[in-house]
C-alpha atoms as a PDB file:
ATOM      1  CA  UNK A   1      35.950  11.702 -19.056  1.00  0.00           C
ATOM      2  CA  UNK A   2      33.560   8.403 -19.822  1.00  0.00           C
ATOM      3  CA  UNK A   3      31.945   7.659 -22.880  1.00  0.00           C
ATOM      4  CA  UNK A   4      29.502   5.438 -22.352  1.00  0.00           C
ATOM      5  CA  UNK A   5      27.741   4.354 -25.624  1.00  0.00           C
ATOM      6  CA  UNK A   6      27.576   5.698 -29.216  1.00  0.00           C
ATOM      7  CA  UNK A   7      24.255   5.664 -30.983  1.00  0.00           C
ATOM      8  CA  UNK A   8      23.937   6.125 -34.686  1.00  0.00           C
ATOM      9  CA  UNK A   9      20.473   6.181 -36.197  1.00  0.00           C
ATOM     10  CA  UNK A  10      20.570   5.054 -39.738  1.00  0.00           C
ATOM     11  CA  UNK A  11      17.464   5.318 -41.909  1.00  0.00           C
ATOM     12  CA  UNK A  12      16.430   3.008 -44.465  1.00  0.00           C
ATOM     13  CA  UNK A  13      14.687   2.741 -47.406  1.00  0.00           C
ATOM     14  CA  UNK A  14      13.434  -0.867 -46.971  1.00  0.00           C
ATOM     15  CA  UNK A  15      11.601  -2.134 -43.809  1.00  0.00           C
ATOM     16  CA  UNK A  16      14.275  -5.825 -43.460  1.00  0.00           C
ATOM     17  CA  UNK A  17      17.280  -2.783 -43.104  1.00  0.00           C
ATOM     18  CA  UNK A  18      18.311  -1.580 -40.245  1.00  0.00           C
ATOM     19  CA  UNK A  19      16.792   0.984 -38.661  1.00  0.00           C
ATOM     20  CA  UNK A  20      19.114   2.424 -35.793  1.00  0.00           C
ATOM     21  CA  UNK A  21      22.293   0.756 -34.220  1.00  0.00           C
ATOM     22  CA  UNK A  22      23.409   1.189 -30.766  1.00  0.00           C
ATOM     23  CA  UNK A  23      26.955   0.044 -29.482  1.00  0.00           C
ATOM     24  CA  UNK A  24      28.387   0.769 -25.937  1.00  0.00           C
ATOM     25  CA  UNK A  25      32.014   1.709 -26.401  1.00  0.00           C
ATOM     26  CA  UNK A  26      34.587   1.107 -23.608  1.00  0.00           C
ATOM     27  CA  UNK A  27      36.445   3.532 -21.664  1.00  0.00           C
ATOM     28  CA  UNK A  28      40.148   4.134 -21.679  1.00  0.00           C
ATOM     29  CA  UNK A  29      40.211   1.246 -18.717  1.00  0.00           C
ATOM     30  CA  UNK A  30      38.221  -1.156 -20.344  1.00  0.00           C
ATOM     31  CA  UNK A  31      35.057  -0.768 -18.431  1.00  0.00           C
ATOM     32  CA  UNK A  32      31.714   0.332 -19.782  1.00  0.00           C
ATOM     33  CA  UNK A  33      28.684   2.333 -18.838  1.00  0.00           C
ATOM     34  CA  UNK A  34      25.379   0.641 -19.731  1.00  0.00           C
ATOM     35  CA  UNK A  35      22.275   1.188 -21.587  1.00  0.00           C
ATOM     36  CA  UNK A  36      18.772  -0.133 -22.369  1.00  0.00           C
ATOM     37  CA  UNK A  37      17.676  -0.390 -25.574  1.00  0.00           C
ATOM     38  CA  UNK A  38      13.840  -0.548 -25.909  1.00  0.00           C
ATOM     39  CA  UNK A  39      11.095  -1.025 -28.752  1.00  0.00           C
ATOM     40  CA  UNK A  40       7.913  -0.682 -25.871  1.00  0.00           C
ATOM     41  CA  UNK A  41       7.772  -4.686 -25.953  1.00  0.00           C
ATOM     42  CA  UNK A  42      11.009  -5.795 -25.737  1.00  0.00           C
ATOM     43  CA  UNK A  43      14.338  -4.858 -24.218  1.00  0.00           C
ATOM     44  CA  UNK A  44      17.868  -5.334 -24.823  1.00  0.00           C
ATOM     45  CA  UNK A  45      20.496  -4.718 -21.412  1.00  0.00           C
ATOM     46  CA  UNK A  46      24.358  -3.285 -23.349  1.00  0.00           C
ATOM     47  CA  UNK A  47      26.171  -3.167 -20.154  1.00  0.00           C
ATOM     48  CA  UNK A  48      29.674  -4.414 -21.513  1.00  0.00           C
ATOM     49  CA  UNK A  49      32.139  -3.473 -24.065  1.00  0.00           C
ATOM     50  CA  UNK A  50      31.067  -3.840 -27.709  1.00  0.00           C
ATOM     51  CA  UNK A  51      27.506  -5.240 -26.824  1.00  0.00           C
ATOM     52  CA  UNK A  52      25.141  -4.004 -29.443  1.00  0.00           C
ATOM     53  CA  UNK A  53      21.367  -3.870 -30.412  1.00  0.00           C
ATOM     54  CA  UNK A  54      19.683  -3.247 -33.760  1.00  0.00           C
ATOM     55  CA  UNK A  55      16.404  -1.608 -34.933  1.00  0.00           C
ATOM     56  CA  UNK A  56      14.906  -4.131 -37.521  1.00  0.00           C
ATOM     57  CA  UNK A  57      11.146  -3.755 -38.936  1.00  0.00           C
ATOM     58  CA  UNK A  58      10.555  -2.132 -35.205  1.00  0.00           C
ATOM     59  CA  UNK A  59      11.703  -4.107 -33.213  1.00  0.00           C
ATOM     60  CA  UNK A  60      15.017  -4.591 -31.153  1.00  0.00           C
ATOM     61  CA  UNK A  61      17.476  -7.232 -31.284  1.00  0.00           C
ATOM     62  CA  UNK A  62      20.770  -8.234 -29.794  1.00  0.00           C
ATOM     63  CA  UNK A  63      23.447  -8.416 -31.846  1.00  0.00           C
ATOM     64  CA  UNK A  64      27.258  -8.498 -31.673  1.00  0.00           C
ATOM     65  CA  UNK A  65      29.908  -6.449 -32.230  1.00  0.00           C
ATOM     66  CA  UNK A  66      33.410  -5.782 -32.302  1.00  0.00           C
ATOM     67  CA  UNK A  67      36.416  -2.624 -32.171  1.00  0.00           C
ATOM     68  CA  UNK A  68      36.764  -3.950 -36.083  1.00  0.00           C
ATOM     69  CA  UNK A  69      33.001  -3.534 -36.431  1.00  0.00           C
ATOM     70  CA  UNK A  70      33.115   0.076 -34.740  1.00  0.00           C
ATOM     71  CA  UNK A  71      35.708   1.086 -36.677  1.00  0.00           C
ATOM     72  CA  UNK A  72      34.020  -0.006 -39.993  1.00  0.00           C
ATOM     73  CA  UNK A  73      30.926   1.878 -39.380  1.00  0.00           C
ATOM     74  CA  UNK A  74      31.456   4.749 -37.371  1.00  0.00           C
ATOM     75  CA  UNK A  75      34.971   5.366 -37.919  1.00  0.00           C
ATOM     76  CA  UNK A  76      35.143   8.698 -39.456  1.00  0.00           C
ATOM     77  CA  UNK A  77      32.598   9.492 -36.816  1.00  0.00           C
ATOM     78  CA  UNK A  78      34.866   8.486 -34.273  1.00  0.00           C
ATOM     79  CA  UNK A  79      37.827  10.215 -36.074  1.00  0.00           C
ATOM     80  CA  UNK A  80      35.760  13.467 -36.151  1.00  0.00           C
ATOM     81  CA  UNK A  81      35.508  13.665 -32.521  1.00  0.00           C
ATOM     82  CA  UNK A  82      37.581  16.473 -30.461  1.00  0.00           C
ATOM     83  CA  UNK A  83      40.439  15.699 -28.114  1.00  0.00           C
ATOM     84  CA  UNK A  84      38.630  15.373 -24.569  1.00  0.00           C
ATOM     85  CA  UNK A  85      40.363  18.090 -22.297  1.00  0.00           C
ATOM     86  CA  UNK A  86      43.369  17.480 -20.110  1.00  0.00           C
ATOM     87  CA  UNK A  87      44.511  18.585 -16.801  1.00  0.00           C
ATOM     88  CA  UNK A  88      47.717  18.951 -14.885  1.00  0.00           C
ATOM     89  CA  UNK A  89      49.481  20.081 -11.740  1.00  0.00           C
ATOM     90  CA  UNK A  90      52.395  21.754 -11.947  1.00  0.00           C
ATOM     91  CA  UNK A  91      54.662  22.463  -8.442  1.00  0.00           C
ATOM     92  CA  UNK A  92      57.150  24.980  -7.116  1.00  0.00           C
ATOM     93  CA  UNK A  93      59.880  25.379  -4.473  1.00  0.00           C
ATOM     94  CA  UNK A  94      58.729  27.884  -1.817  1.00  0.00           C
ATOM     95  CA  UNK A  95      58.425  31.100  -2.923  1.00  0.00           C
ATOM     96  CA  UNK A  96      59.477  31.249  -6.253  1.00  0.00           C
ATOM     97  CA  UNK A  97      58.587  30.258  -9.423  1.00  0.00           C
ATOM     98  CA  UNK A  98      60.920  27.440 -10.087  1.00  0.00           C
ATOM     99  CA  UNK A  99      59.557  23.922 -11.239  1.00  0.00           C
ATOM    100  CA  UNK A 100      59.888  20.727  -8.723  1.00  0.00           C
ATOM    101  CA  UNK A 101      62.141  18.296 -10.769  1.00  0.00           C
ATOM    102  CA  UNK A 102      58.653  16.167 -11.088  1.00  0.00           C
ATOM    103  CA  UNK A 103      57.008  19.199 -12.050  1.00  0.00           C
ATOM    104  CA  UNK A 104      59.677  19.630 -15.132  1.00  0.00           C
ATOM    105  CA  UNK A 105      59.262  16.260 -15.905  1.00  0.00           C
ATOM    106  CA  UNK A 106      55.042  16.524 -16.136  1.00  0.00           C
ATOM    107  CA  UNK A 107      55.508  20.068 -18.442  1.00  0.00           C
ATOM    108  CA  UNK A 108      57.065  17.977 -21.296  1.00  0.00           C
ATOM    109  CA  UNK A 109      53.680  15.829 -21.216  1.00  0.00           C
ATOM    110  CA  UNK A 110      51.846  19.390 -20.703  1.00  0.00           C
ATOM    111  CA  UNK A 111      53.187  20.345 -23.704  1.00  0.00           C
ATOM    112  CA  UNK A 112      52.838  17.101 -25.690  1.00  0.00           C
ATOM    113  CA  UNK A 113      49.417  16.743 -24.788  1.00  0.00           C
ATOM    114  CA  UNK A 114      49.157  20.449 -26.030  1.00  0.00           C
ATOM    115  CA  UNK A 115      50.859  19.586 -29.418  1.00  0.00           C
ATOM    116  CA  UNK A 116      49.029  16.785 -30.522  1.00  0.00           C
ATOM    117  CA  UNK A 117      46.173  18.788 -30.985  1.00  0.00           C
ATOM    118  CA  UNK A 118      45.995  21.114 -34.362  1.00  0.00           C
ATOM    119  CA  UNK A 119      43.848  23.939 -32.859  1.00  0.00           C
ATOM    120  CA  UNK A 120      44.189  24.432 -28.958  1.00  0.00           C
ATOM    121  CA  UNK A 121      43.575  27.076 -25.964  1.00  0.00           C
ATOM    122  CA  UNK A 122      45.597  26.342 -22.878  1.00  0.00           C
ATOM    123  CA  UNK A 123      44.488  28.121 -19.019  1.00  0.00           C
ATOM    124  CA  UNK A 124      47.577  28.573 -16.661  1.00  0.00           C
ATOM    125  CA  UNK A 125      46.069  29.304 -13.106  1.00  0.00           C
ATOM    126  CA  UNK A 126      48.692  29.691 -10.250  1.00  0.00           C
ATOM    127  CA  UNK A 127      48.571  29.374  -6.864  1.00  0.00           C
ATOM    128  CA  UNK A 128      50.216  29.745  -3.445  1.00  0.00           C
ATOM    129  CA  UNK A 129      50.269  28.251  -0.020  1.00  0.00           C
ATOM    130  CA  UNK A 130      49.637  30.841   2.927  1.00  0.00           C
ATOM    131  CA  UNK A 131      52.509  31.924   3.950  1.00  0.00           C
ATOM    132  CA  UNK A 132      53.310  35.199   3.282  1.00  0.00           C
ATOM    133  CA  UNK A 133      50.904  38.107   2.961  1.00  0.00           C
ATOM    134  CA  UNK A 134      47.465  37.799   0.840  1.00  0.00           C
ATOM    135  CA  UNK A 135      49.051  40.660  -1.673  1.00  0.00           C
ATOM    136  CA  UNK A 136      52.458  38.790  -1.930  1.00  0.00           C
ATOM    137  CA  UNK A 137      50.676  35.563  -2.977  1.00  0.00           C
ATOM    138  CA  UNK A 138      48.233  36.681  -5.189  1.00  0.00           C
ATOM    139  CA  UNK A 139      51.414  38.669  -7.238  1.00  0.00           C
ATOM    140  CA  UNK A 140      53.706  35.028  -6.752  1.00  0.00           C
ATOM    141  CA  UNK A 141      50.179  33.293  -8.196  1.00  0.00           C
ATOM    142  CA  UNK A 142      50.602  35.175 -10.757  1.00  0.00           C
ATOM    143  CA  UNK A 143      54.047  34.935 -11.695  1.00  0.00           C
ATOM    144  CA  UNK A 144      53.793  31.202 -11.791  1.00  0.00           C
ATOM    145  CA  UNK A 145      51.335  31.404 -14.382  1.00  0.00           C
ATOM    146  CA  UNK A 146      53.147  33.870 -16.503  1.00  0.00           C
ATOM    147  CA  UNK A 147      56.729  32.087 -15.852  1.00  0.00           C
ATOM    148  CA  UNK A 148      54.311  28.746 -17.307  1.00  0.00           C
ATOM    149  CA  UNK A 149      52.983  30.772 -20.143  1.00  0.00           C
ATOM    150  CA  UNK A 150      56.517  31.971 -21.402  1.00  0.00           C
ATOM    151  CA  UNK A 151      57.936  28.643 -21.156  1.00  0.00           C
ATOM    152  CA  UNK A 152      55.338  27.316 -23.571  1.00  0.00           C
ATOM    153  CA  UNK A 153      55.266  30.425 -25.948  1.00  0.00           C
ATOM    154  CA  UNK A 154      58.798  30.317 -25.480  1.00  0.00           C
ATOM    155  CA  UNK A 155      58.474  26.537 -26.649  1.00  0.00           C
ATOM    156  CA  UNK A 156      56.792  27.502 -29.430  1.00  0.00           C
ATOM    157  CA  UNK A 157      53.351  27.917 -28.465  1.00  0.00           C
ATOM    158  CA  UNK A 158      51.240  30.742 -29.796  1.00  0.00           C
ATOM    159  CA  UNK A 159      50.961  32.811 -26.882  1.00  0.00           C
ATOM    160  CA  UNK A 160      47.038  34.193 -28.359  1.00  0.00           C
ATOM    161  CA  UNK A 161      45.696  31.005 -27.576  1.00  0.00           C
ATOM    162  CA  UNK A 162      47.037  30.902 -23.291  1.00  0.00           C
ATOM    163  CA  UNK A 163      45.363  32.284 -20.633  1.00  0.00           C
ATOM    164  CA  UNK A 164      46.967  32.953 -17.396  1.00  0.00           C
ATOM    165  CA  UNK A 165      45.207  34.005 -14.089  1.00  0.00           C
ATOM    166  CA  UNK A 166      47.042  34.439 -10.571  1.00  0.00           C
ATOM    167  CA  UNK A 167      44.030  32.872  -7.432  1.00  0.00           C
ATOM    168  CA  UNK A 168      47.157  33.326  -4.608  1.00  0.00           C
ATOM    169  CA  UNK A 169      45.796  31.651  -1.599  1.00  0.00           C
ATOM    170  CA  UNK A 170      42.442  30.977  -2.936  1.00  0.00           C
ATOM    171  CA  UNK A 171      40.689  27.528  -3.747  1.00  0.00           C
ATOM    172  CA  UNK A 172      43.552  25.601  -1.903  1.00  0.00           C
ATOM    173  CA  UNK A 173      44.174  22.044  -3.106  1.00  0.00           C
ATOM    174  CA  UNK A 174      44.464  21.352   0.583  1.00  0.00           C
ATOM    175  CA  UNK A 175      42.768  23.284   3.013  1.00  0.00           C
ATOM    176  CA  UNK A 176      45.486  24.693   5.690  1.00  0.00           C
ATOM    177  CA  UNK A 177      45.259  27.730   8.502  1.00  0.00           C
ATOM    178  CA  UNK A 178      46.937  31.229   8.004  1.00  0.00           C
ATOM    179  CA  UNK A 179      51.151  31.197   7.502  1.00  0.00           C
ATOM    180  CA  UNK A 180      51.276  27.285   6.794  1.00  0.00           C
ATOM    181  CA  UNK A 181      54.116  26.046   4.540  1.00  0.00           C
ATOM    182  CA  UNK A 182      51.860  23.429   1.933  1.00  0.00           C
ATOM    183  CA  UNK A 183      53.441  22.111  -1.081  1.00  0.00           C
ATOM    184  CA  UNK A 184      50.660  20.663  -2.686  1.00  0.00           C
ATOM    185  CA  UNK A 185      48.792  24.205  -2.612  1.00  0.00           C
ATOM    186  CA  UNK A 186      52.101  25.981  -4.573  1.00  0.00           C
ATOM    187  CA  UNK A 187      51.001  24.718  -8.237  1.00  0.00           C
ATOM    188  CA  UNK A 188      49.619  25.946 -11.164  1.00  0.00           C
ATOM    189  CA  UNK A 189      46.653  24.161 -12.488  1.00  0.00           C
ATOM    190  CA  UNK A 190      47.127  23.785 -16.455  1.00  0.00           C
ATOM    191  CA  UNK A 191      43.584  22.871 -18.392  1.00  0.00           C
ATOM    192  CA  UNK A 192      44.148  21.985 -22.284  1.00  0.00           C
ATOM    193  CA  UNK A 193      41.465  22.408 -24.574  1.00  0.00           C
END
């Protein structure tokens, strides 16, 4: 998810304070959404990292600023803020409910990601390709989930706070005919709160 700017209004007492701050923050890659700050005269572009206006006496300046700068002001803000959701694919082998080797490798960040949170609720949605019958998938859909669910309660996960739901052939992550052998469509689709 993008965050694209942060705007704090701060009130003042005096008319020479500032009257409202605006910073665009950058995303996890470095880039940057933009924004145009107005006063109904002049305007101010923030289309990069760190660029900045201020409210003074009405009117709207550029200004500079800096991760230091952001951190000095808004940082309990920003420390206040929730963990964004995640999202992750877990596969099987055909017809069962055992983990690819990648897969097993991806759980441990499932369940990092999961941990470094102090309050979470984790969905566990399986899937199947189309082979086999409709009635035989949606049951393996679901057993994927569940086998996912135990390993994380099992882990040490509350098991209150997972959901698990079985879609069998349904909502493919690649679109195939009747009785076709798809990897990518026997997964379970993990979403961490």
């Amino acid at each position: 998810m993008r965050r694209y700017l942060l705007l704090i209004l701060i009130f003042a007492a005096g008319c020479a304070q500032r009257q409202a701050y605006f910073v665009v923050l950058p995303n996890a890659d470095g880039s940057s959404g933009a924004i145009t700050v107005s006063d109904g005269q002049n305007s101010v572009l923030l289309d990069k990292p760190y660029a900045a206006s201020e409210e003074k006496r009405g009117a709207v300046t550029a200004t500079t600023s800096d991760s230091q700068q952001v951190q000095q002001i808004f940082g309990s803000a920003l420390a206040a803020q929730p963990i964004l959701p995640s999202h992750f694919r877990l596969y099987f082998f055909r017809d069962t409910e055992t983990l690819t080797p990648e897969s097993v490798v991806e759980y441990k960040k499932v369940f990092e990601d999961i941990k470094r949170r102090s309050v979470y609720q984790v969905e566990v949605i399986g899937y199947t390709d189309t082979l086999g019958t409709q009635q035989h998938n949606q049951e393996l859909s679901l057993k994927r989930a569940d086998a996912i669910r135990d390993r994380l309660v099992h882990d040490g996960l509350s098991a209150t706070s997972i959901s698990v739901a079985g879609r069998g052939e349904l909502d493919s992550a690649v679109p195939t005919a009747a009785q076709v052998s798809e990897p990518r469509n026997r997964r379970v689709e993990i979403t961490v709160r």
